[in-house]
Protein backbone atom coordinates (compact mmCIF):
# COMPACT_ATOMS: atom_id res chain seq x y z
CA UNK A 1 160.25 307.22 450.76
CA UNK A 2 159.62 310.34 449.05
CA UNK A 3 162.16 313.00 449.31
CA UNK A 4 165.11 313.50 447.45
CA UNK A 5 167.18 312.71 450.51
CA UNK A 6 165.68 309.64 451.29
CA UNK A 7 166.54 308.32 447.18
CA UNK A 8 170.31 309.45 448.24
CA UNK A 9 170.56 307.77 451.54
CA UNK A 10 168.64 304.79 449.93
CA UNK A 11 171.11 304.82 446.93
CA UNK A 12 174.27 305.14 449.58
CA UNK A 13 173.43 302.29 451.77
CA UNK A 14 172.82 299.86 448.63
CA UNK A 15 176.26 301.21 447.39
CA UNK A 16 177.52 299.98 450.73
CA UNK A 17 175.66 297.00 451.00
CA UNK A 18 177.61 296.11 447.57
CA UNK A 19 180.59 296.83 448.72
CA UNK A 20 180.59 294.43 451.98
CA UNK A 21 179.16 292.16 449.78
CA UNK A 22 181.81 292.48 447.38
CA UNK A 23 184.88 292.41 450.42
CA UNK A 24 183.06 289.22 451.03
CA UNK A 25 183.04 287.29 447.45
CA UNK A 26 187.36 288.23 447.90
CA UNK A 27 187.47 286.57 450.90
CA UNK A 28 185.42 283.35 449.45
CA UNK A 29 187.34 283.42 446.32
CA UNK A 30 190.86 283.14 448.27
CA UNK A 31 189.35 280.44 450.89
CA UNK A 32 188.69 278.76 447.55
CA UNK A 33 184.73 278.60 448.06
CA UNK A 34 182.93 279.13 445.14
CA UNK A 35 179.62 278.91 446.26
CA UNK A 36 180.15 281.53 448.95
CA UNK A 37 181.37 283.26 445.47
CA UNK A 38 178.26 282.96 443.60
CA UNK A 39 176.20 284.08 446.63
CA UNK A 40 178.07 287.25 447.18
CA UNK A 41 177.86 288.14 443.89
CA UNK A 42 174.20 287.73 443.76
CA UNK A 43 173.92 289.84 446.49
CA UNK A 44 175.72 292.55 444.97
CA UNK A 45 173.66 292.17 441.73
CA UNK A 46 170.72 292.81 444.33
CA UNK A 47 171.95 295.82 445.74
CA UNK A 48 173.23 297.47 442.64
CA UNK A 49 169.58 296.69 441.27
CA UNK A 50 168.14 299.17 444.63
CA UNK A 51 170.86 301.42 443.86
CA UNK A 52 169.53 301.82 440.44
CA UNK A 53 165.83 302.20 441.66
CA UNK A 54 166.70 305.07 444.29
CA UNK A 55 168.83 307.03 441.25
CA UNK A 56 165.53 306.45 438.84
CA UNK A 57 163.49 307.93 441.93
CA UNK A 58 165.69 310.98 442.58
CA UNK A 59 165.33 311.33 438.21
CA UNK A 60 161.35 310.78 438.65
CA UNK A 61 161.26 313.59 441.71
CA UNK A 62 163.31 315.91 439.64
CA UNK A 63 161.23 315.51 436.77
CA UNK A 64 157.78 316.29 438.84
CA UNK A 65 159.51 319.49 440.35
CA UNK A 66 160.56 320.55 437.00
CA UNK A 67 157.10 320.62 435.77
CA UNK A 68 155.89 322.54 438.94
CA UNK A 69 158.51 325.33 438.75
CA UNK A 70 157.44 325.13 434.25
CA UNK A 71 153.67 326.22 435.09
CA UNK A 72 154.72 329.04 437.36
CA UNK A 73 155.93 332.57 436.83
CA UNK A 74 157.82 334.96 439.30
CA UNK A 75 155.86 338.41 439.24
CA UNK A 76 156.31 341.59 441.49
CA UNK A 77 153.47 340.18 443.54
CA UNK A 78 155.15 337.18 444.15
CA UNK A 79 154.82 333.72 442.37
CA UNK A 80 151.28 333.18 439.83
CA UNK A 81 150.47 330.62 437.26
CA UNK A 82 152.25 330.95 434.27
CA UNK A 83 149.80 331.46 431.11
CA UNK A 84 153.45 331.07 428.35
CA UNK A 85 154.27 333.56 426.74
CA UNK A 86 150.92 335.36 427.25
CA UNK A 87 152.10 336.48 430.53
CA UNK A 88 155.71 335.72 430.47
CA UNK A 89 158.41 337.82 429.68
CA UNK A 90 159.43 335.91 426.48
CA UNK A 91 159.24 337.96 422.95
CA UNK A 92 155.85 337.91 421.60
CA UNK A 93 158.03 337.07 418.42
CA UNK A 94 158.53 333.97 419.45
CA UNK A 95 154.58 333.01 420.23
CA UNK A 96 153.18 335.19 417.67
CA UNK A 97 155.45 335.45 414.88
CA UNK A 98 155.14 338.25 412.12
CA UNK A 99 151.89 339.35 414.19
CA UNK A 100 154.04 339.77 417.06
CA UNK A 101 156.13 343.10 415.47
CA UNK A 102 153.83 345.84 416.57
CA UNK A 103 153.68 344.25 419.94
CA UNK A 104 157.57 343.64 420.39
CA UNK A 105 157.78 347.49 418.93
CA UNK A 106 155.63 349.06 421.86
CA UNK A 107 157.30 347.00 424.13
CA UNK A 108 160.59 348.28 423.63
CA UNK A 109 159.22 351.94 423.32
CA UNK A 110 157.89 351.46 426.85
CA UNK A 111 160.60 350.02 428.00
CA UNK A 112 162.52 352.96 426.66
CA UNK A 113 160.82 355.42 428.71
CA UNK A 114 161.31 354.09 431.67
């Protein structure tokens, strides 16, 4: 597996797998079997586990993409690596402090003339 829809399907089909399983450990608890009651409910422990491990995927995949999209920047030429605030369009404030004033101050007057 190693899209985001293959973690979903895998996640739906061990939601359904618990479910049988869980229609089952009914029917063995009114026939009065405990054992068959104890199985089923292993089983369901099972598939909730694989449930769990598809959801910590889809969290894993999202995570990796995340990081991707953080290191790049949208410019008029299309998409480049992001260098921060260097080349991003955050205040120079923020990544230069104090030292940042006369640059924050010319970009507004630019922008001003435009």
């Amino acid at each position: 597996m190693s899209s985001t829809g293959d973690y979903i399907q895998a996640a739906s089909d061990a939601t359904d797998e618990a479910t049988g399983h869980l229609a089952n450990a009914v029917d063995a608890h009114r026939r009065g079997d405990p054992r068959a009651v104890s199985l089923e409910h292993g089983h369901i422990l099972r598939a909730l586990r694989q449930a769990k491990s598809a959801f910590k995927s889809i969290a894993a995949a999202a995570g990796e993409q995340d990081l991707v999209n953080s290191k790049t920047i949208q410019t008029s030429d299309g998409v480049a690596e992001s260098g921060g605030s260097d080349n991003g369009r955050g205040s120079p404030l923020y990544s230069k402090g104090n030292a940042g004033v006369r640059d924050f101050l010319d970009r507004a007057r630019a922008g001003s003339r435009r």
